[in-house]
C-alpha atoms as a PDB file:
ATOM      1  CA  UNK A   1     173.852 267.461  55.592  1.00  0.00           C
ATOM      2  CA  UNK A   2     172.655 264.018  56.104  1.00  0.00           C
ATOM      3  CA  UNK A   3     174.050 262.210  59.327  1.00  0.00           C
ATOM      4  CA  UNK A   4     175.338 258.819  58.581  1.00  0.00           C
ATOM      5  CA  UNK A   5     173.942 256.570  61.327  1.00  0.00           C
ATOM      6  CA  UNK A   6     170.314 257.848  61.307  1.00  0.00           C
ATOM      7  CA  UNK A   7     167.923 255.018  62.978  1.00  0.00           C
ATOM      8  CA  UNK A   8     163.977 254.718  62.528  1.00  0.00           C
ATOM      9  CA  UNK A   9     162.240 256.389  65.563  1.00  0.00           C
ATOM     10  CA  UNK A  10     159.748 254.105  65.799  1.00  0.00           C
ATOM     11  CA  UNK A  11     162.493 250.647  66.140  1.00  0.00           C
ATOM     12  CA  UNK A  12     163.939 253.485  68.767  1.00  0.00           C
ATOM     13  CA  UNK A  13     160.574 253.640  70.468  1.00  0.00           C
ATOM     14  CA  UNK A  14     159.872 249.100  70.482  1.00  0.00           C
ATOM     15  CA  UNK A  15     163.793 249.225  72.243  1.00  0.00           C
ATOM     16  CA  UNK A  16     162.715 251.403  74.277  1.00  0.00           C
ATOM     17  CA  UNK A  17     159.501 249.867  75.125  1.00  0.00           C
ATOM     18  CA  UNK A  18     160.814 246.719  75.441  1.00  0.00           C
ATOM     19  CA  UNK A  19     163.936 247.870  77.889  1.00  0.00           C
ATOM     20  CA  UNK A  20     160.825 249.584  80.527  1.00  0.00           C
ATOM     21  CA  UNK A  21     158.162 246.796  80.413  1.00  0.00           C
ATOM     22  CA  UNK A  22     156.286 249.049  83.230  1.00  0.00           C
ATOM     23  CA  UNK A  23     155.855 252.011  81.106  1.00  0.00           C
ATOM     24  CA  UNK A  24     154.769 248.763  78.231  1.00  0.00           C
ATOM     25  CA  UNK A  25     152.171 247.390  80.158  1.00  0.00           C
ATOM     26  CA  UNK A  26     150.714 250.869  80.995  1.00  0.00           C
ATOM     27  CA  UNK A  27     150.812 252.006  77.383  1.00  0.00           C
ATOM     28  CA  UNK A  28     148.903 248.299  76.804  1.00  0.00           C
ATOM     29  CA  UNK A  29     146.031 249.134  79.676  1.00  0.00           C
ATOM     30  CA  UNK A  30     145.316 252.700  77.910  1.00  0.00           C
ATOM     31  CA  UNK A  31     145.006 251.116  74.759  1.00  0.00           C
ATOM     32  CA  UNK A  32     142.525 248.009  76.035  1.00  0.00           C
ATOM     33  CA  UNK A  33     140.642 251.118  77.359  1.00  0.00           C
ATOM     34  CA  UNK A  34     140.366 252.732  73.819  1.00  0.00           C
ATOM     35  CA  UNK A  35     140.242 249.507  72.456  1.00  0.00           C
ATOM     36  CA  UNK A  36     136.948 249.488  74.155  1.00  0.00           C
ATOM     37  CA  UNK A  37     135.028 252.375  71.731  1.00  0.00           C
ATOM     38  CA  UNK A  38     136.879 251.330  68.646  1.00  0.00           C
ATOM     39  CA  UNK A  39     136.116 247.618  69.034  1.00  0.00           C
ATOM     40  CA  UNK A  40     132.279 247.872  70.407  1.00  0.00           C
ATOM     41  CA  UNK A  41     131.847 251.329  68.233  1.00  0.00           C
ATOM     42  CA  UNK A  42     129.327 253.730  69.500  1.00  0.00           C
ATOM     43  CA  UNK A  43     125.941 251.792  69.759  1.00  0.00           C
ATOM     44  CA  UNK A  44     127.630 249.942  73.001  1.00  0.00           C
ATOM     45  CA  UNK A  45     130.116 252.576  74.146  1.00  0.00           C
ATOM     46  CA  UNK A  46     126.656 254.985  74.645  1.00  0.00           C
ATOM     47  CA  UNK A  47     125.700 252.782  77.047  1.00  0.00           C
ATOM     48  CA  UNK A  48     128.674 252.499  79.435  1.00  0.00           C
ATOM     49  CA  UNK A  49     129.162 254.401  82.219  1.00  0.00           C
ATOM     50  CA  UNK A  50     132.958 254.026  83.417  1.00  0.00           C
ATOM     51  CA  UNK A  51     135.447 251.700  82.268  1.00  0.00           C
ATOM     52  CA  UNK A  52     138.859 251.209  84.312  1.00  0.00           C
ATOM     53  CA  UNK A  53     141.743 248.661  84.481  1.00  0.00           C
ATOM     54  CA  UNK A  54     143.072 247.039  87.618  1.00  0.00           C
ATOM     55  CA  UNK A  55     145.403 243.948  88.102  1.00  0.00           C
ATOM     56  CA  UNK A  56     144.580 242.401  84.866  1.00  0.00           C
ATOM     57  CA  UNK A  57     140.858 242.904  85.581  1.00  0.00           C
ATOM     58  CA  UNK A  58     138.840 245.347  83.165  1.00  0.00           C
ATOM     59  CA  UNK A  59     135.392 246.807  85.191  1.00  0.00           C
ATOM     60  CA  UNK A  60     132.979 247.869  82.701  1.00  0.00           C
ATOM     61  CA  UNK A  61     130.137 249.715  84.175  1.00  0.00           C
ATOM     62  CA  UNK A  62     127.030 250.044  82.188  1.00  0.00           C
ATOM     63  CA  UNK A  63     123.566 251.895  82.366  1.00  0.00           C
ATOM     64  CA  UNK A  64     121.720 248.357  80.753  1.00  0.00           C
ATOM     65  CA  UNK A  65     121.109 244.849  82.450  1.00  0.00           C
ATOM     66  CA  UNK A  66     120.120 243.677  78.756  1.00  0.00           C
ATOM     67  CA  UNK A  67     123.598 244.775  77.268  1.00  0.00           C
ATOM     68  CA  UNK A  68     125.312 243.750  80.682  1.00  0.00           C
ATOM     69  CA  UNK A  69     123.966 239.999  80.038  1.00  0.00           C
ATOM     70  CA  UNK A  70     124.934 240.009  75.854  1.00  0.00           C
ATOM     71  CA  UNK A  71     128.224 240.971  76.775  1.00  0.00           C
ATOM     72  CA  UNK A  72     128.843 238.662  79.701  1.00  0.00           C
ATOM     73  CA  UNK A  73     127.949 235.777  77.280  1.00  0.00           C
ATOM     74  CA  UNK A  74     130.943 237.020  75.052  1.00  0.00           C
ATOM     75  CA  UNK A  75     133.404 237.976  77.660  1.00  0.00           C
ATOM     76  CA  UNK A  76     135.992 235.395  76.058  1.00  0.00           C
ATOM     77  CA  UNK A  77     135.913 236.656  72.607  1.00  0.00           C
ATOM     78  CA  UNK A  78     135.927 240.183  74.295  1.00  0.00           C
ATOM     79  CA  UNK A  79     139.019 239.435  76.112  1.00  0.00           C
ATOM     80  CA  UNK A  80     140.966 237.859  72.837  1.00  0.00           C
ATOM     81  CA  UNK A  81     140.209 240.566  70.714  1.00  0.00           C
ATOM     82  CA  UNK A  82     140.942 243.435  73.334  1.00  0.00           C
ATOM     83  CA  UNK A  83     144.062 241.462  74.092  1.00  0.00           C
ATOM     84  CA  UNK A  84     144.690 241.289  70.303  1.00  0.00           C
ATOM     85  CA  UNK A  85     143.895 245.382  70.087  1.00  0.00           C
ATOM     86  CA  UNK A  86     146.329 246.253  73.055  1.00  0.00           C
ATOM     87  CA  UNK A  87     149.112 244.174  71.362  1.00  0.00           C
ATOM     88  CA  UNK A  88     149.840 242.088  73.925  1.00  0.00           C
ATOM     89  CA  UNK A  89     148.337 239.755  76.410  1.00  0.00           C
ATOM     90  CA  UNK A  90     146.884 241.752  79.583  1.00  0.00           C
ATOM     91  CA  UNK A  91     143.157 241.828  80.237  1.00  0.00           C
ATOM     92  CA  UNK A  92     142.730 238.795  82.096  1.00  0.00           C
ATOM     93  CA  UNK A  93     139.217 238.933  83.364  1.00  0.00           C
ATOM     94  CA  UNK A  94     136.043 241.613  82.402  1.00  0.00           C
ATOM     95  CA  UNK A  95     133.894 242.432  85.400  1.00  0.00           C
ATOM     96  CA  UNK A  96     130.597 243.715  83.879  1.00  0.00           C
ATOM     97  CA  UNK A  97     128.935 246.251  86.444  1.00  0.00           C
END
């Protein structure tokens, strides 16, 4: 028997979202964090330490002054496509450790 008012979970999950922007914005930090493997892939990701986000601020520690200095020259593209890969606009800054 097939209920007639049946809605998509995931439009249910957006309202949701979008009703509890807390629980949003945390959802959007975890994904800048895995953003952060998928985006750099594995060459880069071997070579970072501990990654964490704080008050729009993303500290990225890494093991290489070489890699620190690359990635500090990018650090606007970073934060554009790390914003783009979270879905919404929430890295504000990358300190590179």
């Amino acid at each position: 028997m097939r209920k007639r008012n049946t809605e998509n979970i995931g439009e249910i999950l957006q309202e949701f979202l979008n009703k509890n922007g807390v629980l949003k914005q945390k959802i959007a930090e975890h994904r800048v964090i895995s953003g952060w493997d998928a985006l750099l892939g594995k060459a880069i990701s071997s070579y970072t330490n501990n990654i964490y986000f704080r008050n729009g601020t993303l500290y990225v520690q890494l093991n290489s002054s070489i890699l620190r200095a690359e990635l500090a020259l990018a650090k606007d593209r970073l934060i554009k496509s790390l914003n783009d890969y979270a879905g919404m606009h929430i890295v504000e800054e990358i300190i590179f450790r």
